[in-house]
PDB file of N, CA and C in Angstrom:
ATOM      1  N   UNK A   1     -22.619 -16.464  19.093  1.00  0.00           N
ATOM      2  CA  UNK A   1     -22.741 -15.022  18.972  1.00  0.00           C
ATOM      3  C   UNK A   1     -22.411 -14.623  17.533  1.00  0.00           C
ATOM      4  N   UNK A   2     -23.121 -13.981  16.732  1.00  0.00           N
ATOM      5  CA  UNK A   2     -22.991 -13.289  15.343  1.00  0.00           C
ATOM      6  C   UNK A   2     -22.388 -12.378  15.471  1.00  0.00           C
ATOM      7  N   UNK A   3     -21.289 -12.054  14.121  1.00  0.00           N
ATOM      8  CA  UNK A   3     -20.362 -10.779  14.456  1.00  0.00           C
ATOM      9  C   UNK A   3     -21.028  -9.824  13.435  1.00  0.00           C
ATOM     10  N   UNK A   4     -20.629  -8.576  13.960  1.00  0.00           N
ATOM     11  CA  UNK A   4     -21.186  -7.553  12.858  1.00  0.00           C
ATOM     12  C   UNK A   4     -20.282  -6.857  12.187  1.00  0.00           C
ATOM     13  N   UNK A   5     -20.659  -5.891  11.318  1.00  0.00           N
ATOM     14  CA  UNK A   5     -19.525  -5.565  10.188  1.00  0.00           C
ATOM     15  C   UNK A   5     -18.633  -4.317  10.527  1.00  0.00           C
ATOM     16  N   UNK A   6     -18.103  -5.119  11.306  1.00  0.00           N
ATOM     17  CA  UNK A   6     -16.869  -3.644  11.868  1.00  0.00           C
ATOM     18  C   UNK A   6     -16.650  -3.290  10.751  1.00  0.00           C
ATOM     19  N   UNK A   7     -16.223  -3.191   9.066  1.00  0.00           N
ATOM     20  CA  UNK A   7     -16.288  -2.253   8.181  1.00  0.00           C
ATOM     21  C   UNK A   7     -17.211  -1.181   8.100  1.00  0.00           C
ATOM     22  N   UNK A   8     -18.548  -0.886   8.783  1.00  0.00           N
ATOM     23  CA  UNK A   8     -18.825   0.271   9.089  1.00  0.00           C
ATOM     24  C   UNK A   8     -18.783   1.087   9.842  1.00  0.00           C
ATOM     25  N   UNK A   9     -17.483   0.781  10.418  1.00  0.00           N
ATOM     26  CA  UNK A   9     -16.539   1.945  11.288  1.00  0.00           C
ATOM     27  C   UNK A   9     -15.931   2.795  10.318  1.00  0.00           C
ATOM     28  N   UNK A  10     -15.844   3.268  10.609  1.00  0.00           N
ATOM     29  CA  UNK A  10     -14.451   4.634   9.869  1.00  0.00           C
ATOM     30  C   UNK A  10     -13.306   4.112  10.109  1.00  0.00           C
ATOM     31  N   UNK A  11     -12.768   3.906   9.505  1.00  0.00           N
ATOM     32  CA  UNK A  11     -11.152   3.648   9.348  1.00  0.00           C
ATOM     33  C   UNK A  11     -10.763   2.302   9.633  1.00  0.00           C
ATOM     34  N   UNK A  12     -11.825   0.956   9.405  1.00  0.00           N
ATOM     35  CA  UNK A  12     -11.816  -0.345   9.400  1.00  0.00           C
ATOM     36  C   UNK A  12     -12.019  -0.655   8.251  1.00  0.00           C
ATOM     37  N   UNK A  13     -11.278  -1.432   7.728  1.00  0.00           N
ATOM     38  CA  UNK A  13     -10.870  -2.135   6.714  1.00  0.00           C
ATOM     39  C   UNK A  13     -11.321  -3.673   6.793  1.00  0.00           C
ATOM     40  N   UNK A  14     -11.507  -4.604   5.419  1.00  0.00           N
ATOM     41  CA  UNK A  14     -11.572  -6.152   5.592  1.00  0.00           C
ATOM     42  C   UNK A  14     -10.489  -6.587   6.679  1.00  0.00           C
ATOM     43  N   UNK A  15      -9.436  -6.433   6.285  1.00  0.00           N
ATOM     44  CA  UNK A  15      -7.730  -7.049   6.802  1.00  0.00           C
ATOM     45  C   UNK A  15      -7.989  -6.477   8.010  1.00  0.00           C
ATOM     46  N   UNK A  16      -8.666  -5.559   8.979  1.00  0.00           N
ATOM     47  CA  UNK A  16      -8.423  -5.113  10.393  1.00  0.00           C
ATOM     48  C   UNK A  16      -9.365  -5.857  10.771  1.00  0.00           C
ATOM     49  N   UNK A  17     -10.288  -5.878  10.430  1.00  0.00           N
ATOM     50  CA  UNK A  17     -11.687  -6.459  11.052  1.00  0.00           C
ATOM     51  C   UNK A  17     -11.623  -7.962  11.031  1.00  0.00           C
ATOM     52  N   UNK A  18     -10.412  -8.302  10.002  1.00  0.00           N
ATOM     53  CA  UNK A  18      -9.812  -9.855  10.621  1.00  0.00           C
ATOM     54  C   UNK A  18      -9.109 -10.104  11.103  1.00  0.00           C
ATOM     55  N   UNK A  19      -8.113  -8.927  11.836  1.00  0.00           N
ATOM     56  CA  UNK A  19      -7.262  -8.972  12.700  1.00  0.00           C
ATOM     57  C   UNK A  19      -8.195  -8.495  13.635  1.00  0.00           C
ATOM     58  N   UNK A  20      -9.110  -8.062  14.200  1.00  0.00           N
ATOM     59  CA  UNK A  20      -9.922  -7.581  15.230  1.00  0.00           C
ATOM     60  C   UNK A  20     -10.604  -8.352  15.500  1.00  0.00           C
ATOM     61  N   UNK A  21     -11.251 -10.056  14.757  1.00  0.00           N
ATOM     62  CA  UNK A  21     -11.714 -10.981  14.910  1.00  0.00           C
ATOM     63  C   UNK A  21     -10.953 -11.613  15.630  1.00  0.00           C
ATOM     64  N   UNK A  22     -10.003 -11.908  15.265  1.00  0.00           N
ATOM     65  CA  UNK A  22      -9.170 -12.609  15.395  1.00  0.00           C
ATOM     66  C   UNK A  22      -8.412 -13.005  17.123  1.00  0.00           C
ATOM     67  N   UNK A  23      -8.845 -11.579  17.602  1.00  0.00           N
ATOM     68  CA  UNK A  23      -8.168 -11.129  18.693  1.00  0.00           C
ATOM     69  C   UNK A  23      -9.581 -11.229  19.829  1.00  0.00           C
ATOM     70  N   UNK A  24     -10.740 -11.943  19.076  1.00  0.00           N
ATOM     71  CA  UNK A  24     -11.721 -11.508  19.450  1.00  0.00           C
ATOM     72  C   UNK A  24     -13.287 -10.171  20.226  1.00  0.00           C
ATOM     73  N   UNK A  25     -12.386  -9.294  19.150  1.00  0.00           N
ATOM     74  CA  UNK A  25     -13.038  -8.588  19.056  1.00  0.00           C
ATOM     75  C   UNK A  25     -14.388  -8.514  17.798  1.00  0.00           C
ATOM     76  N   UNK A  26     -15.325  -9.163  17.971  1.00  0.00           N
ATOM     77  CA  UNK A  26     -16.241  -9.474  16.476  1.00  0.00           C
ATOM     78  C   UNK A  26     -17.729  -8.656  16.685  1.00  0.00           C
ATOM     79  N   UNK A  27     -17.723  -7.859  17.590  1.00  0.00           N
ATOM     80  CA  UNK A  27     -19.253  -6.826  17.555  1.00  0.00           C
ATOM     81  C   UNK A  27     -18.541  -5.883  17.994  1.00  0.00           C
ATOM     82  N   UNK A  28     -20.083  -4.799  17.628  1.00  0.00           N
ATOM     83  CA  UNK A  28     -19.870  -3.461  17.701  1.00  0.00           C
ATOM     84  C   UNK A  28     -19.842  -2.944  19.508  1.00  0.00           C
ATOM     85  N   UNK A  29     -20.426  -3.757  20.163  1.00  0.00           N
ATOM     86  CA  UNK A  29     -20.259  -3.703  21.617  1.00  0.00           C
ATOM     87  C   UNK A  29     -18.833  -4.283  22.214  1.00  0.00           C
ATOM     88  N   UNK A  30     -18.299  -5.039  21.420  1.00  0.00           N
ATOM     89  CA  UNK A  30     -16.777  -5.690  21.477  1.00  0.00           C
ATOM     90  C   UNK A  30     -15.844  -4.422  21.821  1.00  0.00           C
ATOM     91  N   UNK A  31     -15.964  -4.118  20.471  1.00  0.00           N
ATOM     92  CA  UNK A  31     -15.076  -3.109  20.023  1.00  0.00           C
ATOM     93  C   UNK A  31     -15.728  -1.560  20.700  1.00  0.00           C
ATOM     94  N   UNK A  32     -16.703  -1.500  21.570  1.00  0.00           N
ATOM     95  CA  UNK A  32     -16.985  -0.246  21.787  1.00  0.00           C
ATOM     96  C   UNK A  32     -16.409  -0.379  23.305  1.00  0.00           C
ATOM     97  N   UNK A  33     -16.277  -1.144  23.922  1.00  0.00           N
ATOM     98  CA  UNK A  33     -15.079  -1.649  25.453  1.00  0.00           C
ATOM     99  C   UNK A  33     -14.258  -1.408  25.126  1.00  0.00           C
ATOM    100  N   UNK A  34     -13.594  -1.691  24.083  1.00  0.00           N
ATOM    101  CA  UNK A  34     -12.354  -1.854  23.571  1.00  0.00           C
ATOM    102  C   UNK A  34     -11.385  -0.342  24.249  1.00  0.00           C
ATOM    103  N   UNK A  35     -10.319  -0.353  24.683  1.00  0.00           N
ATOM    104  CA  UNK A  35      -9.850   0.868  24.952  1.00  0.00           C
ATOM    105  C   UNK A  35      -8.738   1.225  23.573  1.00  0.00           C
ATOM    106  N   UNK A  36      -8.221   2.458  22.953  1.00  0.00           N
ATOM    107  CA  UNK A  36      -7.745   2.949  22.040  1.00  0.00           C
ATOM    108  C   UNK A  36      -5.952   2.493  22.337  1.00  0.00           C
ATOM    109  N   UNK A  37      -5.229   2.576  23.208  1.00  0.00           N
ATOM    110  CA  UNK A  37      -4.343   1.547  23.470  1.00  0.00           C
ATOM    111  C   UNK A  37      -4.156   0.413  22.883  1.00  0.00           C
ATOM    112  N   UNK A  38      -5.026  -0.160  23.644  1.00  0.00           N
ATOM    113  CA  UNK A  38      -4.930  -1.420  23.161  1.00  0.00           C
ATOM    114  C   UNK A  38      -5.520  -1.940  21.754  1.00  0.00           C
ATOM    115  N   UNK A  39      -6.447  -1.185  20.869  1.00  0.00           N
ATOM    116  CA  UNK A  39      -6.185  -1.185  19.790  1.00  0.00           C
ATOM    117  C   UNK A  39      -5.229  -0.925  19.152  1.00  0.00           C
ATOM    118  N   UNK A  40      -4.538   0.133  19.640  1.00  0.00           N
ATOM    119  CA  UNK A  40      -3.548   0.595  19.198  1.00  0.00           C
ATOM    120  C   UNK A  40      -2.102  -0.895  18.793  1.00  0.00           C
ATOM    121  N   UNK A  41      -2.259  -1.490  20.426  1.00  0.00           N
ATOM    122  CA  UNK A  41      -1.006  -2.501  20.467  1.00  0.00           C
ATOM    123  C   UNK A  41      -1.594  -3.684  19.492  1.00  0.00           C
ATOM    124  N   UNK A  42      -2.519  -3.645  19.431  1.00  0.00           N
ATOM    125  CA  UNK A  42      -3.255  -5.074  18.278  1.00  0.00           C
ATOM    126  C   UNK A  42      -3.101  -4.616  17.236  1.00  0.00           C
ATOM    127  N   UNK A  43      -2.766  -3.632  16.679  1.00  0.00           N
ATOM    128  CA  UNK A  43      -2.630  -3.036  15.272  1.00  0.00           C
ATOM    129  C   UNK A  43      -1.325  -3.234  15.409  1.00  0.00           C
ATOM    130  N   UNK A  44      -0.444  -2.695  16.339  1.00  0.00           N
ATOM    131  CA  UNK A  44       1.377  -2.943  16.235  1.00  0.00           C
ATOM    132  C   UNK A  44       1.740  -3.820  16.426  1.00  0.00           C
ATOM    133  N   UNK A  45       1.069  -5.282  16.620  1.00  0.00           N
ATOM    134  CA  UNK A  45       1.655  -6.523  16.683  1.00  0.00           C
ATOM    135  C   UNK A  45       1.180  -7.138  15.246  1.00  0.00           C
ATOM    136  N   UNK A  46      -0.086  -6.408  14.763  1.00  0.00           N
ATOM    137  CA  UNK A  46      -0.413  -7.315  13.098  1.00  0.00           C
ATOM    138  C   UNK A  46       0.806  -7.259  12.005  1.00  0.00           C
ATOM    139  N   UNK A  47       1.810  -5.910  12.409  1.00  0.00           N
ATOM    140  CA  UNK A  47       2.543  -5.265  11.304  1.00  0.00           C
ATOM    141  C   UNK A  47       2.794  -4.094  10.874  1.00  0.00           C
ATOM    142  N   UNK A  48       3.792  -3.544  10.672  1.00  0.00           N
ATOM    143  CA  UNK A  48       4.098  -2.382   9.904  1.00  0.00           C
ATOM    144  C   UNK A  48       2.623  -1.224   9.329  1.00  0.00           C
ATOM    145  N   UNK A  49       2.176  -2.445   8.208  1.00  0.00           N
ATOM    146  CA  UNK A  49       1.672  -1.765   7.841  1.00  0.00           C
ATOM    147  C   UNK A  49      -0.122  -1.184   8.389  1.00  0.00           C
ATOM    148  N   UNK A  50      -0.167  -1.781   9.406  1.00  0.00           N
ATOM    149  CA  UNK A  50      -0.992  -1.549  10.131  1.00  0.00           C
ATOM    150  C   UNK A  50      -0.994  -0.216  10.927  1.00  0.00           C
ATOM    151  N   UNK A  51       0.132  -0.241  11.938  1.00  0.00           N
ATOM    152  CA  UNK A  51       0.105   0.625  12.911  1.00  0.00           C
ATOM    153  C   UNK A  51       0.265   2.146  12.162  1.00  0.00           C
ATOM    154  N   UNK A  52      -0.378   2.609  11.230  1.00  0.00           N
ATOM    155  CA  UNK A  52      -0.237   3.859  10.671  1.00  0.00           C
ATOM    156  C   UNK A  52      -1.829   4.278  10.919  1.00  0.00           C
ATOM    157  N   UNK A  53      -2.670   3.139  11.280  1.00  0.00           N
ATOM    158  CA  UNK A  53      -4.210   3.646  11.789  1.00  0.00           C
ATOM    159  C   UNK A  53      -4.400   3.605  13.043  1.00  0.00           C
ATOM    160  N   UNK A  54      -5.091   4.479  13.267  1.00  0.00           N
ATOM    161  CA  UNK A  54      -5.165   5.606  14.695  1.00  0.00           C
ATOM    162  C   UNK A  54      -6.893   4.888  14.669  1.00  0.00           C
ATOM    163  N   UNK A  55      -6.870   4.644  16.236  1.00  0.00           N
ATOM    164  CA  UNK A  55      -7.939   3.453  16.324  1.00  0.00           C
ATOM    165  C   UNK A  55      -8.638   4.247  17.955  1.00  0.00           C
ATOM    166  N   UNK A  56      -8.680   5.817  17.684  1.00  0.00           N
ATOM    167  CA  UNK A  56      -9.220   6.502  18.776  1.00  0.00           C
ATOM    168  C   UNK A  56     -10.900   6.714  19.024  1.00  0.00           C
ATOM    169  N   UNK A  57     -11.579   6.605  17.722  1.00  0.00           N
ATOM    170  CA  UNK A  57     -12.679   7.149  17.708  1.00  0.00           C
ATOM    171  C   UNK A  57     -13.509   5.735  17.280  1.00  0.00           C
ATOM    172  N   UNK A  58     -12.700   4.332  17.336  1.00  0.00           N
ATOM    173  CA  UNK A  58     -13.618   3.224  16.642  1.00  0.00           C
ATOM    174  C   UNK A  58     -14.446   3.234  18.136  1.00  0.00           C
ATOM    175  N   UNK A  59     -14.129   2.613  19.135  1.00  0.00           N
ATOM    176  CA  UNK A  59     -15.102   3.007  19.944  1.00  0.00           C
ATOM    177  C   UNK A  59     -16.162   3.399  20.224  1.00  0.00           C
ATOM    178  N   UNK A  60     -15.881   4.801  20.371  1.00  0.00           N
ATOM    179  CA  UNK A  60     -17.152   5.531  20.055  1.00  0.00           C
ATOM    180  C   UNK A  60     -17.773   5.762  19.007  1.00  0.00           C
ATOM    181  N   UNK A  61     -17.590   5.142  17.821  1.00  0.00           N
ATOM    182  CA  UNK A  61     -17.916   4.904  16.700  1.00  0.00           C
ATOM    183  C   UNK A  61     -18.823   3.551  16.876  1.00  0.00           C
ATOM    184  N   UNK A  62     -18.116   2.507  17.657  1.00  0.00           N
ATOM    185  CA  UNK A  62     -18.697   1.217  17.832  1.00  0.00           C
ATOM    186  C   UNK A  62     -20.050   1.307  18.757  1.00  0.00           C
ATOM    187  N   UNK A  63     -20.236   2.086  19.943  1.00  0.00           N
ATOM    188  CA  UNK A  63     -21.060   2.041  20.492  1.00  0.00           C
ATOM    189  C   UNK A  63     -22.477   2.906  19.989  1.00  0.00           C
ATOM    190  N   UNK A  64     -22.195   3.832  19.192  1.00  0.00           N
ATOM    191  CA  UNK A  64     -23.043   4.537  18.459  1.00  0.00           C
ATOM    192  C   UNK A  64     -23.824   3.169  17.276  1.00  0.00           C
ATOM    193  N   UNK A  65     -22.798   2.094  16.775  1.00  0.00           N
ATOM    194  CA  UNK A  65     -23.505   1.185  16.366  1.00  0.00           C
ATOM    195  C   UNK A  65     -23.977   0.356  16.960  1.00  0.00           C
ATOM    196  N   UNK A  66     -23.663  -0.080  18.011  1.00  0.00           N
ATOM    197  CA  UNK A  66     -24.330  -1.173  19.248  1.00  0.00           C
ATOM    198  C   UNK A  66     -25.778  -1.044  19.455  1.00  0.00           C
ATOM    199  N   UNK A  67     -25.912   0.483  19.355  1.00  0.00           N
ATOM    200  CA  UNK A  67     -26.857   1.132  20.298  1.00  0.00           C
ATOM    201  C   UNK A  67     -28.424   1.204  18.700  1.00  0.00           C
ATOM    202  N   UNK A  68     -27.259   0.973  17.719  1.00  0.00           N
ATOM    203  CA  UNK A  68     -28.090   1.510  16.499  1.00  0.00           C
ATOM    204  C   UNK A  68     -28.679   3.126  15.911  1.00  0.00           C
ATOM    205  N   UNK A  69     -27.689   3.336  16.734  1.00  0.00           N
ATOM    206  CA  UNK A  69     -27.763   5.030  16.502  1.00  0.00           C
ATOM    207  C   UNK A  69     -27.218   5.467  15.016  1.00  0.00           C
ATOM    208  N   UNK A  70     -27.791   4.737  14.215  1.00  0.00           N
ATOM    209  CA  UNK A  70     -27.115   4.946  12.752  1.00  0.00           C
ATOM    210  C   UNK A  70     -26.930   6.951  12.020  1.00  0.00           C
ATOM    211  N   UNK A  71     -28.136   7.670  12.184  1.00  0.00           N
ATOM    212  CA  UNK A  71     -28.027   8.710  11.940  1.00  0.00           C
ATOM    213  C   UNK A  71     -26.811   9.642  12.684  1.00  0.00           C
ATOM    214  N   UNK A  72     -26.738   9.089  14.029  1.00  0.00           N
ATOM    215  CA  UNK A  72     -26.085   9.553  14.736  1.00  0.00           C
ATOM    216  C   UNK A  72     -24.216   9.192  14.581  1.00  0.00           C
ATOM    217  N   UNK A  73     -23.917   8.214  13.896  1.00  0.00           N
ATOM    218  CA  UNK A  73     -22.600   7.658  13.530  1.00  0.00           C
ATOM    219  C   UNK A  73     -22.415   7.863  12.678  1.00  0.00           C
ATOM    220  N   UNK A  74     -23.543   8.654  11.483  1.00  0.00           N
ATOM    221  CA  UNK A  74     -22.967   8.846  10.113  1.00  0.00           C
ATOM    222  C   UNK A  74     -22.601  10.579  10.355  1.00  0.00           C
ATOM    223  N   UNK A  75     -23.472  11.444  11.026  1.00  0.00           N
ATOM    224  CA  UNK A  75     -22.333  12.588  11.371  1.00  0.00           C
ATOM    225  C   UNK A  75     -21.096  12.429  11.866  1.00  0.00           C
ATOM    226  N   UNK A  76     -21.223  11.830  12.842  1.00  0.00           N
ATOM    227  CA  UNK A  76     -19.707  11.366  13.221  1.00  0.00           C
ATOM    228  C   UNK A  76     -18.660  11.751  12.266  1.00  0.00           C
ATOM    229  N   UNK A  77     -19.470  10.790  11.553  1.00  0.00           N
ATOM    230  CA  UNK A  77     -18.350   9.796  10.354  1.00  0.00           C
ATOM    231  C   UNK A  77     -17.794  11.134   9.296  1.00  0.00           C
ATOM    232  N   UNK A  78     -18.911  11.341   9.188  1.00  0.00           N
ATOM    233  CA  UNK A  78     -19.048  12.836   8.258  1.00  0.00           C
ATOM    234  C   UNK A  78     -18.030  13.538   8.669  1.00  0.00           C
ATOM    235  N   UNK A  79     -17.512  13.604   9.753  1.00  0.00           N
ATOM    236  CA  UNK A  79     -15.748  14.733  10.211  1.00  0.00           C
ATOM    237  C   UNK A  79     -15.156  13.792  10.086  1.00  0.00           C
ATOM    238  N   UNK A  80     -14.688  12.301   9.676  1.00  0.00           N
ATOM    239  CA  UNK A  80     -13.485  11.600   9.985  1.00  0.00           C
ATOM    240  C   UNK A  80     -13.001  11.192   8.592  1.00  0.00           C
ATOM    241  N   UNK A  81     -11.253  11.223   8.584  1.00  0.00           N
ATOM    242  CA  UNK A  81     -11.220  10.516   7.060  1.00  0.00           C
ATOM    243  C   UNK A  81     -10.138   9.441   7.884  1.00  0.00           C
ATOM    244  N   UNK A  82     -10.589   8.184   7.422  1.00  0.00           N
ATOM    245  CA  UNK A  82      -9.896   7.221   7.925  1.00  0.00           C
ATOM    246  C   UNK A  82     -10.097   6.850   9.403  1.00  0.00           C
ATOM    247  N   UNK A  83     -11.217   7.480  10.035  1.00  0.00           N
ATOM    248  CA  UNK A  83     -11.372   6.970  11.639  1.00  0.00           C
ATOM    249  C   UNK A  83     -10.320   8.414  11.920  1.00  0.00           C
ATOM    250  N   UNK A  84      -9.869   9.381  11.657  1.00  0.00           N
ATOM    251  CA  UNK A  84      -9.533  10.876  12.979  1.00  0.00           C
ATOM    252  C   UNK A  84     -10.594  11.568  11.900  1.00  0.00           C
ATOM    253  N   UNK A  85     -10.165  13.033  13.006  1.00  0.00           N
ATOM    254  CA  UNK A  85     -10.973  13.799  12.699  1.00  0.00           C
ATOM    255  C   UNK A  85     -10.390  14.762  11.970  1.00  0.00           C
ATOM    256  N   UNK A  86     -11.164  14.990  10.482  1.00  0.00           N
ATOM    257  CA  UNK A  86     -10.393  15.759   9.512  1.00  0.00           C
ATOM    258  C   UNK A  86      -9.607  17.303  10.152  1.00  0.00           C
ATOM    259  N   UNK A  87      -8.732  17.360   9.339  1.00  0.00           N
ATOM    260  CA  UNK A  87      -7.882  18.808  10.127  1.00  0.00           C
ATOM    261  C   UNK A  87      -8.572  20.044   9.093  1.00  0.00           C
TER     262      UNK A  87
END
């Protein structure tokens, strides 16, 4: 199975997306199951400096790429800084 570039999520980084490999999470359908919890606890077991990203909207961020809904994930994206939604 080929993984795809969870860096075009919002608020995924190289260093998450190899901790999100890692954990086997490596597609955009992976990570669009994925529940926000439990991202959450895979980010608070990588480290400190991890758990300061809020991992609510990769999801639905992920399945909008699964699906290839690219126009449709870059509005998205367009309200989020860092994966939330700007205040």
């Amino acid at each position: 199975m080929s993984k795809d570039d969870l860096k075009k999520i919002e608020g995924i980084g190289p260093k998450i997306a190899e901790i999100l490999s890692s954990k086997g999470i490596k597609t955009f359908a992976d990570l669009s199951k994925a529940k926000a919890d439990n991202l959450k606890k895979i980010l608070d077991e990588a480290g400190p400096k991890f758990n300061i990203h809020d991992p609510a909207t990769w999801s639905k961020q992920a399945a909008l790429a699964a699906k290839g809904s690219w126009d449709e994930l870059k509005k998205l994206q367009d309200v989020l800084n860092a994966g939330k939604t700007k205040k």
